[in-house]
PDB file of N, CA and C in Angstrom:
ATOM      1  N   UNK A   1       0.846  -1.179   0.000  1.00  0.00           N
ATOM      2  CA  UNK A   1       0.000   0.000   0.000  1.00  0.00           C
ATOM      3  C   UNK A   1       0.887   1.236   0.000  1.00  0.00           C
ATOM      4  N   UNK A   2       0.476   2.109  -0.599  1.00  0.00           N
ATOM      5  CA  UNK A   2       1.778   3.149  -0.911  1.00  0.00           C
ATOM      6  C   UNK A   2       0.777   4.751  -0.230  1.00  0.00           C
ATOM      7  N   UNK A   3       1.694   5.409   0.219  1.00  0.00           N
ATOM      8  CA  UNK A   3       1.338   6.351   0.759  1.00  0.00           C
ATOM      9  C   UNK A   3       1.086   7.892   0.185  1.00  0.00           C
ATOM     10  N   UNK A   4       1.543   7.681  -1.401  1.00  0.00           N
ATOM     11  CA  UNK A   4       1.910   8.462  -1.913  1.00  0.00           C
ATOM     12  C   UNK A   4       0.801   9.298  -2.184  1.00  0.00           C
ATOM     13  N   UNK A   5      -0.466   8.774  -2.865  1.00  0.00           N
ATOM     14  CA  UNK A   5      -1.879   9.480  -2.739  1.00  0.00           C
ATOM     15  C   UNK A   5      -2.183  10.203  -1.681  1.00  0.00           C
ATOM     16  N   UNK A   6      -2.038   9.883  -0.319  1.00  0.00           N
ATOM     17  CA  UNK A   6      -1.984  10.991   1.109  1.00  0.00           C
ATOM     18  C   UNK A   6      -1.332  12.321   0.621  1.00  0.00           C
ATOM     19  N   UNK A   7      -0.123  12.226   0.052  1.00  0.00           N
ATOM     20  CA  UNK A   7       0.865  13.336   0.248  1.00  0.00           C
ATOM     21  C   UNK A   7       0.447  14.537  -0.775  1.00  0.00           C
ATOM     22  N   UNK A   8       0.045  13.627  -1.911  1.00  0.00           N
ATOM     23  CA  UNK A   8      -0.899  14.221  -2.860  1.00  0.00           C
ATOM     24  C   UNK A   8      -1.825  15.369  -2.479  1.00  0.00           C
ATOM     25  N   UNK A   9      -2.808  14.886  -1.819  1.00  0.00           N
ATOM     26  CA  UNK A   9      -3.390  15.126  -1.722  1.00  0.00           C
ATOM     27  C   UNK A   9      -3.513  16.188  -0.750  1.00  0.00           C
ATOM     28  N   UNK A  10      -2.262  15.983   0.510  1.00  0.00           N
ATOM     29  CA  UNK A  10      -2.031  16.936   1.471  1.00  0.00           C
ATOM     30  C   UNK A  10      -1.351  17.925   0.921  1.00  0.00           C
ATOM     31  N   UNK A  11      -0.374  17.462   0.041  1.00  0.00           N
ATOM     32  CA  UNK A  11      -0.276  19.277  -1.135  1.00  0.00           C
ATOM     33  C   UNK A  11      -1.374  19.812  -1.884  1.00  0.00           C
ATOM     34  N   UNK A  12      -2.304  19.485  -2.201  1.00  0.00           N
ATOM     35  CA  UNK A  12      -3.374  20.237  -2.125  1.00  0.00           C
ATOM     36  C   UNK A  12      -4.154  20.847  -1.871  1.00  0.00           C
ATOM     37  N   UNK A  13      -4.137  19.959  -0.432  1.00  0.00           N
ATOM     38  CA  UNK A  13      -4.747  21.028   0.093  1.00  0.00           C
ATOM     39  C   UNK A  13      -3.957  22.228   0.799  1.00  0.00           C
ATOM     40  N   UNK A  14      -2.606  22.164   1.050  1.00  0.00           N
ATOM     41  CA  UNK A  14      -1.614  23.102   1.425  1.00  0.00           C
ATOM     42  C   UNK A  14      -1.462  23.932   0.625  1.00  0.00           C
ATOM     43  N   UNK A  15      -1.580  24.043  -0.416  1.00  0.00           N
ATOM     44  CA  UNK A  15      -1.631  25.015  -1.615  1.00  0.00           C
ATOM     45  C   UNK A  15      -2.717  26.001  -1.779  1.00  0.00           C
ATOM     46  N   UNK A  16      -3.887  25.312  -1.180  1.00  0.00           N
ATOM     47  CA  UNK A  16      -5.030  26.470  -1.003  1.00  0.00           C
ATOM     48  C   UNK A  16      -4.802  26.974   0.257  1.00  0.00           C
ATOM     49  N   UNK A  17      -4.002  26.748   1.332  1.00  0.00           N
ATOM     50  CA  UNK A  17      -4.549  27.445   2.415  1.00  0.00           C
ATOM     51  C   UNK A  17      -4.051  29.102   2.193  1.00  0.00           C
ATOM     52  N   UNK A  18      -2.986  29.309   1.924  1.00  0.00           N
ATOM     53  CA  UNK A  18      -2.658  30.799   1.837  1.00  0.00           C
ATOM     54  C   UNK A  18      -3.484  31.764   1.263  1.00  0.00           C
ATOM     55  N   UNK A  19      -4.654  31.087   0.066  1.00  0.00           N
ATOM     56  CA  UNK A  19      -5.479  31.796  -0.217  1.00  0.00           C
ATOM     57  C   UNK A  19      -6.674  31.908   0.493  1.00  0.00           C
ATOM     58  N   UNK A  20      -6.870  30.594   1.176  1.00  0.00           N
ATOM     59  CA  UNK A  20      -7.992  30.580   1.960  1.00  0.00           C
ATOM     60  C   UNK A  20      -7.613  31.891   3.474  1.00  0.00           C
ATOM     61  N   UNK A  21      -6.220  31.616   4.018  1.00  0.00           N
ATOM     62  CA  UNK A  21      -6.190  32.435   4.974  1.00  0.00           C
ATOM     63  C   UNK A  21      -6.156  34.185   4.709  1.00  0.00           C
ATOM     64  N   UNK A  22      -6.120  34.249   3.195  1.00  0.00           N
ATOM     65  CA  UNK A  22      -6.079  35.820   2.562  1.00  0.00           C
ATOM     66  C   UNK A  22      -7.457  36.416   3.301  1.00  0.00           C
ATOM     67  N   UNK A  23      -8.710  35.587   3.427  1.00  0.00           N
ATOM     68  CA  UNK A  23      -9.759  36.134   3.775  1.00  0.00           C
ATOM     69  C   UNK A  23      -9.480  36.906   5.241  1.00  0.00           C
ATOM     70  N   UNK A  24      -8.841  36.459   6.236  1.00  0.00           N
ATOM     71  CA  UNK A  24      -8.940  37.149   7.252  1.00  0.00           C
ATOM     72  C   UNK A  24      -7.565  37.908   7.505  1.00  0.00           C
ATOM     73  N   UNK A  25      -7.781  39.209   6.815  1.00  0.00           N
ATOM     74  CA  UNK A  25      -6.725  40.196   6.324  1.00  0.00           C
ATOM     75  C   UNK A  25      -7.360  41.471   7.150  1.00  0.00           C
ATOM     76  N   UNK A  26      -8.411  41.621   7.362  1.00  0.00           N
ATOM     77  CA  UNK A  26      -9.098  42.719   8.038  1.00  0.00           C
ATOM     78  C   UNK A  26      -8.965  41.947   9.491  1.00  0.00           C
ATOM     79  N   UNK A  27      -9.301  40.929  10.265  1.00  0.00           N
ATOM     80  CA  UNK A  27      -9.174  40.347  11.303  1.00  0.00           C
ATOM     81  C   UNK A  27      -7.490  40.492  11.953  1.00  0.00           C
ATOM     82  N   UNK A  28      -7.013  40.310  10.704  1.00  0.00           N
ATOM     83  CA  UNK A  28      -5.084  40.405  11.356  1.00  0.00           C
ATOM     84  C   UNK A  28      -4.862  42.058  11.220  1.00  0.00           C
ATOM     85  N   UNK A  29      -5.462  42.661  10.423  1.00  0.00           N
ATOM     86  CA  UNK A  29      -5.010  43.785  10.363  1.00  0.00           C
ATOM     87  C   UNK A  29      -5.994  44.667  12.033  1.00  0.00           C
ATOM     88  N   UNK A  30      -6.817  44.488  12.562  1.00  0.00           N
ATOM     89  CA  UNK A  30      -7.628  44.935  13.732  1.00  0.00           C
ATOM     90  C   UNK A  30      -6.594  44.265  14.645  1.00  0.00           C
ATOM     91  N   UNK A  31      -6.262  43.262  14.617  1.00  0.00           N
ATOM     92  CA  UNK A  31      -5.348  42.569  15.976  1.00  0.00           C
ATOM     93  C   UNK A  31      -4.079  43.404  15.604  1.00  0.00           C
ATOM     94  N   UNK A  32      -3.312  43.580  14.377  1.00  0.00           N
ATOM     95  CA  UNK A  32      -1.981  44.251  14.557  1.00  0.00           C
ATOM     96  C   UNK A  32      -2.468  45.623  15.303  1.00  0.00           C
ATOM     97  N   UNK A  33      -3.075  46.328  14.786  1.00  0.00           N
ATOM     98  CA  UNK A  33      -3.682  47.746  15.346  1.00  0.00           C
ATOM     99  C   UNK A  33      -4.095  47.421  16.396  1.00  0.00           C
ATOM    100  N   UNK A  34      -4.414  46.805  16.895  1.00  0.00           N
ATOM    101  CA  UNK A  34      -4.557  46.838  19.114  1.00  0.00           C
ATOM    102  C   UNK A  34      -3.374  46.382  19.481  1.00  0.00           C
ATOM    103  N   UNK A  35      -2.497  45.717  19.329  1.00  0.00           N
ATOM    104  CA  UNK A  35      -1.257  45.082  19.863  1.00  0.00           C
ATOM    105  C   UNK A  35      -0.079  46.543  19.959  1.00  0.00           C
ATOM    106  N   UNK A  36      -0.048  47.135  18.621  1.00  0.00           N
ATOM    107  CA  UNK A  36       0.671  48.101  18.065  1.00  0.00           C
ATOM    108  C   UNK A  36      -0.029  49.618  19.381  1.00  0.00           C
ATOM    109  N   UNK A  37      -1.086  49.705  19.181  1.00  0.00           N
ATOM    110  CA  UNK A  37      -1.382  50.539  19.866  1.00  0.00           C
ATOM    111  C   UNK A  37      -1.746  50.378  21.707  1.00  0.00           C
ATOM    112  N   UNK A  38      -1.201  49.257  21.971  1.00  0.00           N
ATOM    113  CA  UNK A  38      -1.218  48.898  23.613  1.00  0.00           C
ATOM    114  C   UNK A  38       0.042  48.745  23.494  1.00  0.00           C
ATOM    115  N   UNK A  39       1.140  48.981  22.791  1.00  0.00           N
ATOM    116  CA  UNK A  39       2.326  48.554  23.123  1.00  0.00           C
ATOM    117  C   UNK A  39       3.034  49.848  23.056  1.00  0.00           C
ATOM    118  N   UNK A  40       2.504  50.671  22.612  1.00  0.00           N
ATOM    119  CA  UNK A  40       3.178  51.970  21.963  1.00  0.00           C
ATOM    120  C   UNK A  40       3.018  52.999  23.244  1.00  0.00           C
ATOM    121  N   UNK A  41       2.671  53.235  24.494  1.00  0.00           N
ATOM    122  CA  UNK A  41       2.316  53.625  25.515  1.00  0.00           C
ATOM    123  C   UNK A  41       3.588  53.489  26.090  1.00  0.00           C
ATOM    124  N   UNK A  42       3.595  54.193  27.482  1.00  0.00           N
ATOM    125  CA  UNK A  42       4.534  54.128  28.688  1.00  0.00           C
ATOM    126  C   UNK A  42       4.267  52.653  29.268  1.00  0.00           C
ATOM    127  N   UNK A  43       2.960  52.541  29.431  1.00  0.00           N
ATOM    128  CA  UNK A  43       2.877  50.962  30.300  1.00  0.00           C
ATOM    129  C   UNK A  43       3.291  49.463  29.290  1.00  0.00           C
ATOM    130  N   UNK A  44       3.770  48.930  29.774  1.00  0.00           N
ATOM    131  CA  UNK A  44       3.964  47.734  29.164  1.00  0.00           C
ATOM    132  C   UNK A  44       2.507  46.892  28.716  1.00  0.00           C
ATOM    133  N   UNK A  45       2.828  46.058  27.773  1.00  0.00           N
ATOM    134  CA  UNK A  45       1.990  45.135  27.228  1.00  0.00           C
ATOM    135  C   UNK A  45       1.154  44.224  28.054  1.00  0.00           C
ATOM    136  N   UNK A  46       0.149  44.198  28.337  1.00  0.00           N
ATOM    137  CA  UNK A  46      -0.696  43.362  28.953  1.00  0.00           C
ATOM    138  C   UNK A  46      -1.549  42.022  28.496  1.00  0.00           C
ATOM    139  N   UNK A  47      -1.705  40.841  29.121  1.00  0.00           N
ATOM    140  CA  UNK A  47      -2.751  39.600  28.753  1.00  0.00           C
ATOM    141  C   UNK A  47      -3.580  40.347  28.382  1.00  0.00           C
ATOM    142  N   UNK A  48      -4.007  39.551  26.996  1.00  0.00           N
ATOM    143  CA  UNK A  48      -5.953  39.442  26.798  1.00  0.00           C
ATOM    144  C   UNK A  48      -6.093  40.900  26.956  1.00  0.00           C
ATOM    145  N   UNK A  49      -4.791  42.096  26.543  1.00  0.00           N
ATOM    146  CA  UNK A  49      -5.546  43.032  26.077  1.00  0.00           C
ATOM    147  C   UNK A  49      -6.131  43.616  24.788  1.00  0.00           C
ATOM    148  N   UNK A  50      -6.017  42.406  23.896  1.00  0.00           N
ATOM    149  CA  UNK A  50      -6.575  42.594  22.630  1.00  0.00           C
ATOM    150  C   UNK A  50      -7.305  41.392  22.547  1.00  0.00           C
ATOM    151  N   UNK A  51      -7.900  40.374  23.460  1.00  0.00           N
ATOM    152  CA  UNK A  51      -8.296  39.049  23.606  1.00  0.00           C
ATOM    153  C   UNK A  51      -9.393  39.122  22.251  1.00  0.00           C
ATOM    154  N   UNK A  52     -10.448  39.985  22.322  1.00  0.00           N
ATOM    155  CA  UNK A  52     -11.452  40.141  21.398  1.00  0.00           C
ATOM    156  C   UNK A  52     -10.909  40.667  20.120  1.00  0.00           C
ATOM    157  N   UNK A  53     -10.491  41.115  19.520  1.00  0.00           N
ATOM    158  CA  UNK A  53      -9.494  40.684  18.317  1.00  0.00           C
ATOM    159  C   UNK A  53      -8.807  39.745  17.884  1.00  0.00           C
ATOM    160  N   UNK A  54      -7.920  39.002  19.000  1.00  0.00           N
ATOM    161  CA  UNK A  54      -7.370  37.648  19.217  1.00  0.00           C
ATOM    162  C   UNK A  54      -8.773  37.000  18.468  1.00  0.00           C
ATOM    163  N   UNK A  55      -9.237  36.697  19.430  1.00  0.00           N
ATOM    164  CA  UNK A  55     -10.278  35.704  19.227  1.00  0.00           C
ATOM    165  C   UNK A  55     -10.993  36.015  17.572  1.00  0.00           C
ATOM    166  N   UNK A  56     -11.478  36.979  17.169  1.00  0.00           N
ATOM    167  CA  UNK A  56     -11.740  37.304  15.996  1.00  0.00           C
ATOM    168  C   UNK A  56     -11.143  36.808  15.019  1.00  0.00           C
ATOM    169  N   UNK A  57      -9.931  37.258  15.264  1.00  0.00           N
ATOM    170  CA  UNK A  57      -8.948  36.193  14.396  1.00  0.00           C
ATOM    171  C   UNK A  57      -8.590  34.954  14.037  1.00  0.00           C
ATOM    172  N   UNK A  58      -8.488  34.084  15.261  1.00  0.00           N
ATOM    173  CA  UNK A  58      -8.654  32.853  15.370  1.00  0.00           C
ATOM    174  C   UNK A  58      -9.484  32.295  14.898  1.00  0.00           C
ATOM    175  N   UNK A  59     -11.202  32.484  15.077  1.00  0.00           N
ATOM    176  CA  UNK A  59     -12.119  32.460  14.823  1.00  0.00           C
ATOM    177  C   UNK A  59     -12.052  32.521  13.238  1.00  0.00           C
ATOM    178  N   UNK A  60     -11.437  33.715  12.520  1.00  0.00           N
ATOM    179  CA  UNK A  60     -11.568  33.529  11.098  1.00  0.00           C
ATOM    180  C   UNK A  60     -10.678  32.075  10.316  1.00  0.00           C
ATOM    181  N   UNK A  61      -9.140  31.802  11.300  1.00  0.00           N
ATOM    182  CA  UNK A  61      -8.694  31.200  10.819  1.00  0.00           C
ATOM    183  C   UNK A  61      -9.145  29.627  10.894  1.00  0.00           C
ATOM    184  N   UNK A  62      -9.646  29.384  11.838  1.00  0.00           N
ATOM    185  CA  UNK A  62     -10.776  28.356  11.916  1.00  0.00           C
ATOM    186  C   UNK A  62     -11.278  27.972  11.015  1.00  0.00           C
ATOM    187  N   UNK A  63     -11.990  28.840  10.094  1.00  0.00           N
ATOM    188  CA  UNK A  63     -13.344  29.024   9.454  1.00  0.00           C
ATOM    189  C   UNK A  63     -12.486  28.569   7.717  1.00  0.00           C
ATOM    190  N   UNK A  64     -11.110  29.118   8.005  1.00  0.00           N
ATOM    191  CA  UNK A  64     -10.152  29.164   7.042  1.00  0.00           C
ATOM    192  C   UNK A  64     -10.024  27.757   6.642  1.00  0.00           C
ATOM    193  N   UNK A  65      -9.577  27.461   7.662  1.00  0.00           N
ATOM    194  CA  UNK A  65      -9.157  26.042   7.816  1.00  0.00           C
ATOM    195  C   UNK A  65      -9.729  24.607   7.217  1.00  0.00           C
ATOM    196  N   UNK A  66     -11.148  24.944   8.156  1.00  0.00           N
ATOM    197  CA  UNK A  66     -11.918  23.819   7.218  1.00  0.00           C
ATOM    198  C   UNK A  66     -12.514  24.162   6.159  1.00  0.00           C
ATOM    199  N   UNK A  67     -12.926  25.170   5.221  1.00  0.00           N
ATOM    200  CA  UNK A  67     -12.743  25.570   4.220  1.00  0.00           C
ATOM    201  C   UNK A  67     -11.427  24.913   3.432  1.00  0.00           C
ATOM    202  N   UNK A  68     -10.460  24.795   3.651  1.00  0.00           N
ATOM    203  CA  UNK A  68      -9.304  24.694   2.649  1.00  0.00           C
ATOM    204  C   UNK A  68      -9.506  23.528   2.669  1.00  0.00           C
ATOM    205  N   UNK A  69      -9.403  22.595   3.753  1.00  0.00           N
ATOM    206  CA  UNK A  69      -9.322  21.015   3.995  1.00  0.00           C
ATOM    207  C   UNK A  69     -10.678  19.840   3.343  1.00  0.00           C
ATOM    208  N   UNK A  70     -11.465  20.887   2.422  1.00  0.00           N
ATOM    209  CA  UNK A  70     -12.268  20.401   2.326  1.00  0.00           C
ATOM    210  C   UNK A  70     -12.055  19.632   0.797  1.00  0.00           C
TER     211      UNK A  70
END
């Protein structure tokens, strides 16, 4: 039994993900802009102070994900 059809097939679907993850470009771009702008202050960087962007993001790449794998 040869494995080679798997690998196939897992470059395929690796080949779509970069386009699939293009969709959440507004989601990374809202998380760079809170990170950038909580970091840019006198106080240092804090947890989960962009958690709801975080999560937004994640959330898109999720969505990315099984989309591509499909």
């Amino acid at each position: 039994m040869s494995g080679r059809g798997v690998w196939l097939r897992a470059r395929a679907r690796l080949r779509r993900f970069p386009a699939a993850l293009a969709a959440c470009g507004d989601q990374a771009a809202a998380y760079g802009r809170c990170v950038a702008a909580a970091a840019a202050g006198p106080a240092e960087l804090r947890r989960d102070s962009c958690l709801e962007e975080f999560q937004a993001l994640r959330e898109c790449f999720a969505r990315a994900v099984r989309l591509c794998l499909r």
